[in-house]
C-alpha atoms as a PDB file:
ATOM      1  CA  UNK A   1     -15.022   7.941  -0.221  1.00  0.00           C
ATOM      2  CA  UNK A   2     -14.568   4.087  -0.314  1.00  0.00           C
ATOM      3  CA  UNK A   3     -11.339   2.371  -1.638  1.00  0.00           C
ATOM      4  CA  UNK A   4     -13.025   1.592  -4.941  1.00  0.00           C
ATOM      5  CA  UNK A   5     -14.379   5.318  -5.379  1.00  0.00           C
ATOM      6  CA  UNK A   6     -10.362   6.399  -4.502  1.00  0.00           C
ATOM      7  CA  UNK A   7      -9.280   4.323  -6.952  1.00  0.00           C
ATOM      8  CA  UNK A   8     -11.540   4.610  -9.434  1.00  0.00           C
ATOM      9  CA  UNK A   9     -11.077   8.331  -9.251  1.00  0.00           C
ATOM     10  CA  UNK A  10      -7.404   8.097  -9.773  1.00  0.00           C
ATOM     11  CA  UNK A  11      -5.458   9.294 -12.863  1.00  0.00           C
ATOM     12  CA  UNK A  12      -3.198   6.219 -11.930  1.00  0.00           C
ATOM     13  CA  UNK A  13      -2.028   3.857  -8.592  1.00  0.00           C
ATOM     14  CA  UNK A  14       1.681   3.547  -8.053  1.00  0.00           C
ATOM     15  CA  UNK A  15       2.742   1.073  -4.934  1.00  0.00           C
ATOM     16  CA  UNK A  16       5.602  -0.592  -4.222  1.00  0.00           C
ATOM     17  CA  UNK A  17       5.910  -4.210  -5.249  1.00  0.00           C
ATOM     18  CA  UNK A  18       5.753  -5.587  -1.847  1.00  0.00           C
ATOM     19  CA  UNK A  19       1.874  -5.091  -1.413  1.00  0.00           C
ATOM     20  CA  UNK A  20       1.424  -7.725  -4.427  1.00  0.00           C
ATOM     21  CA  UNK A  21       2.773 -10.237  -1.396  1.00  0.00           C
ATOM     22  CA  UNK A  22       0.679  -8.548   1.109  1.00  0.00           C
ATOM     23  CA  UNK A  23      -2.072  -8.924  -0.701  1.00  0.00           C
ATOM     24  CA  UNK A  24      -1.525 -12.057  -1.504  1.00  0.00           C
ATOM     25  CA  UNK A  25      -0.611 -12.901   2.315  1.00  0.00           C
ATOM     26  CA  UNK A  26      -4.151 -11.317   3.288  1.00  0.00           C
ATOM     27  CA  UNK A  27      -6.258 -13.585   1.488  1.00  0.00           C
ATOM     28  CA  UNK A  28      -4.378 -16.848   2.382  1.00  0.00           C
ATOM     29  CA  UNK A  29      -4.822 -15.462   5.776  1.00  0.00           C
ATOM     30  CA  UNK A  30      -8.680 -15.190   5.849  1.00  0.00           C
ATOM     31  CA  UNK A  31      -9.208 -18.414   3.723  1.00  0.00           C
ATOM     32  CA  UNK A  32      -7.165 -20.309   6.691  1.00  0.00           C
ATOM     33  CA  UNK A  33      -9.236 -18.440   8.910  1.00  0.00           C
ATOM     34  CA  UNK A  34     -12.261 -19.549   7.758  1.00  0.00           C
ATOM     35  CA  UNK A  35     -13.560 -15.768   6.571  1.00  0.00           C
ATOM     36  CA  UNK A  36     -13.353 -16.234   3.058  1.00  0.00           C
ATOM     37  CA  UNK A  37     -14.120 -19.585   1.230  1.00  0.00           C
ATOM     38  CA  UNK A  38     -11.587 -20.955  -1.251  1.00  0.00           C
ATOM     39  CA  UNK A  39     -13.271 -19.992  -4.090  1.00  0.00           C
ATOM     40  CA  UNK A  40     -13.393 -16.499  -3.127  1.00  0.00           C
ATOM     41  CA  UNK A  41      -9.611 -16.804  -2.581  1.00  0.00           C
ATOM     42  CA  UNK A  42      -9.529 -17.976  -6.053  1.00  0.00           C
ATOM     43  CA  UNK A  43     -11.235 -14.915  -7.395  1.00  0.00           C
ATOM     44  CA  UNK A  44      -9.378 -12.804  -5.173  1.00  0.00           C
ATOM     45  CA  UNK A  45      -6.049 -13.942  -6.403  1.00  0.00           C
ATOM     46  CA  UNK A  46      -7.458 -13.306  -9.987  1.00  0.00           C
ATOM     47  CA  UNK A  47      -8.881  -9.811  -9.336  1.00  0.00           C
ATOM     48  CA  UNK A  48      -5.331  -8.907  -7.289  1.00  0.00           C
ATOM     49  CA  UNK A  49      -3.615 -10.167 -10.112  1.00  0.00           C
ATOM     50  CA  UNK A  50      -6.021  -7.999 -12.703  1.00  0.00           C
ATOM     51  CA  UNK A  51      -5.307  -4.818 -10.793  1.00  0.00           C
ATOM     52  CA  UNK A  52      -1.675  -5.730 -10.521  1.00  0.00           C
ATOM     53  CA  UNK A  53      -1.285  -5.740 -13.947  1.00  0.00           C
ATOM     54  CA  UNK A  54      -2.156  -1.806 -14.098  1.00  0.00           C
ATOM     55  CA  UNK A  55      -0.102  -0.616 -11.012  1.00  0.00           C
ATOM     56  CA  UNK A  56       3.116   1.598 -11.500  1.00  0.00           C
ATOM     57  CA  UNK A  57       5.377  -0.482  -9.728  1.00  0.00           C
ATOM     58  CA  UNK A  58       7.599   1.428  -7.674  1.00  0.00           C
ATOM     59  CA  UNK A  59      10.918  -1.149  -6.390  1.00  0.00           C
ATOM     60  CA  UNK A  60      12.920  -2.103  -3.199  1.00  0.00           C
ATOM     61  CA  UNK A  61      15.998  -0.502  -4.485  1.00  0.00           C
ATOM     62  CA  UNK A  62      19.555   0.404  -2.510  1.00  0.00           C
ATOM     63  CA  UNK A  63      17.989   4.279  -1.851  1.00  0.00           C
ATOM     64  CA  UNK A  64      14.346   3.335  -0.951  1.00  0.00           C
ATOM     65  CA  UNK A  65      15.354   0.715   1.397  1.00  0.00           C
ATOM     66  CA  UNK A  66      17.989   3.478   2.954  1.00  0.00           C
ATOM     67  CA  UNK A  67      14.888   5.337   2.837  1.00  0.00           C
ATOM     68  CA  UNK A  68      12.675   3.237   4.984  1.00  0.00           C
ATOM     69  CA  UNK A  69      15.207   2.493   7.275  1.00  0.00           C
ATOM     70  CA  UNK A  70      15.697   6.200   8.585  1.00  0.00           C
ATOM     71  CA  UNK A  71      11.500   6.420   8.049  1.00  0.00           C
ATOM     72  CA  UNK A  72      11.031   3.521  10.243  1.00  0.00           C
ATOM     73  CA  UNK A  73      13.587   5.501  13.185  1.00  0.00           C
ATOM     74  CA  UNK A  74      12.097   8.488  12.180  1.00  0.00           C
ATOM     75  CA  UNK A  75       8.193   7.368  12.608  1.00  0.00           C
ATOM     76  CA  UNK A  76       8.429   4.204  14.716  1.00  0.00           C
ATOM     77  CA  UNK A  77       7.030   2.066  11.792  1.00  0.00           C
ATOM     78  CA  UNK A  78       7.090  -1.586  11.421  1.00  0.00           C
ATOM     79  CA  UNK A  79       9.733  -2.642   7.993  1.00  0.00           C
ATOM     80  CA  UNK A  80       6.857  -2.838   5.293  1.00  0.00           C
ATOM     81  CA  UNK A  81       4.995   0.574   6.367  1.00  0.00           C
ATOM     82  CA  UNK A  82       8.034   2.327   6.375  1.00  0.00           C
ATOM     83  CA  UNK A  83       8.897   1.021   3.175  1.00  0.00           C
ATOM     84  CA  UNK A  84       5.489   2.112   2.009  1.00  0.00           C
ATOM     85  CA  UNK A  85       6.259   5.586   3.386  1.00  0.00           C
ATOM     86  CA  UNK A  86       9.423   5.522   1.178  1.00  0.00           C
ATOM     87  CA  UNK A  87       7.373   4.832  -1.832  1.00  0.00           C
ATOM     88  CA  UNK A  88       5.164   7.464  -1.773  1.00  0.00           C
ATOM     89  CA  UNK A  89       7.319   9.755  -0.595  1.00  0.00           C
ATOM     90  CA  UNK A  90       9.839   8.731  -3.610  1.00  0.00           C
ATOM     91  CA  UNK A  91       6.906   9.099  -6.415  1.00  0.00           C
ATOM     92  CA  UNK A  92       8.068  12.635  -5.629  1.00  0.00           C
ATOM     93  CA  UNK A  93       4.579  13.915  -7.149  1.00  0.00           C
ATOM     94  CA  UNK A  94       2.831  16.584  -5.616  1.00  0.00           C
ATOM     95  CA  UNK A  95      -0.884  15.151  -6.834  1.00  0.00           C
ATOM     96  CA  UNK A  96       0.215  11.659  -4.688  1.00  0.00           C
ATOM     97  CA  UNK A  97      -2.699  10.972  -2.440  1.00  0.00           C
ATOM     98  CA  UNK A  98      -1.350   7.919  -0.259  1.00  0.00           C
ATOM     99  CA  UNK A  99      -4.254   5.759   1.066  1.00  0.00           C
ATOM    100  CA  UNK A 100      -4.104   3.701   4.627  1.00  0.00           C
ATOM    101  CA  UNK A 101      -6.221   2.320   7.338  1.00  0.00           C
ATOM    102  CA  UNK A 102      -2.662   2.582   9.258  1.00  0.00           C
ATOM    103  CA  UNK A 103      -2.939   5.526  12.029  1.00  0.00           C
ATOM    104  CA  UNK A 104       0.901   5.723  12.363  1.00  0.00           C
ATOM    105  CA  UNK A 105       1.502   5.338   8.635  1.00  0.00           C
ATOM    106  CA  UNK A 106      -1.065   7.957   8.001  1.00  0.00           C
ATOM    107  CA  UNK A 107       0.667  10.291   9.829  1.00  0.00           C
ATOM    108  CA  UNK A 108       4.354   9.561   8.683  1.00  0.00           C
ATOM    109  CA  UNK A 109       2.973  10.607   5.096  1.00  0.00           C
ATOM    110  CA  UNK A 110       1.105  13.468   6.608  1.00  0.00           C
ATOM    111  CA  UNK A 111       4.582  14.819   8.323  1.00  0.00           C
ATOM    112  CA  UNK A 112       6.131  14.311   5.042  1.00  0.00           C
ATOM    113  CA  UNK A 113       3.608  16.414   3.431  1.00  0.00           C
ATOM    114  CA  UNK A 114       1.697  13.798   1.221  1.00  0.00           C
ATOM    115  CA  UNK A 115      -1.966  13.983   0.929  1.00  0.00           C
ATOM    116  CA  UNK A 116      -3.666  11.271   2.514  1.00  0.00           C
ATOM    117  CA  UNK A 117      -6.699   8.964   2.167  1.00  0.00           C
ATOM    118  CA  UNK A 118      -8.036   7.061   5.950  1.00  0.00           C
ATOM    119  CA  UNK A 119      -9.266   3.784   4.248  1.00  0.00           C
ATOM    120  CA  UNK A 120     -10.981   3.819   8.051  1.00  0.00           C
ATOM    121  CA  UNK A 121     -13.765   6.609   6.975  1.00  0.00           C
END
């Protein structure tokens, strides 16, 4: 199943607010790199923006960020997929399938007991 075809199929997509900046971050990235051309930066900062717009926003709070600290011990995660890990884990919903090309991030959420999605397959 492809990204689109996960999300498409989804009742509803919850993150946490820092992959707005990640995203973001990503597409600057490949337009410096010569990968995507400005104008397809453009339209990706539109489309990011469109989908934004319908995203449960789950926030860096005082417990999630205790959260992804003892995650990121816990898991050896870098600071923003450990604070991913928090988020999911926090939606606290037992339908939550968490999606990642991350191998070590995949497995945090699998130890945790979320259902995942390998964005790799």
């Amino acid at each position: 199943m492809t990204c689109g075809e996960l999300w498409d199929a989804a009742d509803g997509q919850t993150s946490v607010r820092l992959t707005h900046i990640e995203s973001a971050a990503a597409l600057a990235m490949a337009e410096r790199l010569g990968r995507i051309s400005p104008e397809d930066a453009a339209s990706g900062r539109v489309v990011l923006d469109e989908l934004w717009a319908n995203i449960d926003v789950v926030e860096v709070d005082r417990d999630l960020m205790v959260s992804a600290a003892r995650i990121a011990r816990a898991h050896a995660l870098r600071g923003y997929d450990a604070t991913h890990c928090a988020a999911a884990i926090a939606v606290g919903d037992s339908e939550v399938v968490a999606a990642s090309g991350d191998t070590q991030l995949l497995a945090a959420w699998r130890s945790s007991g979320l259902a995942v999605h390998d964005t790799n397959r």
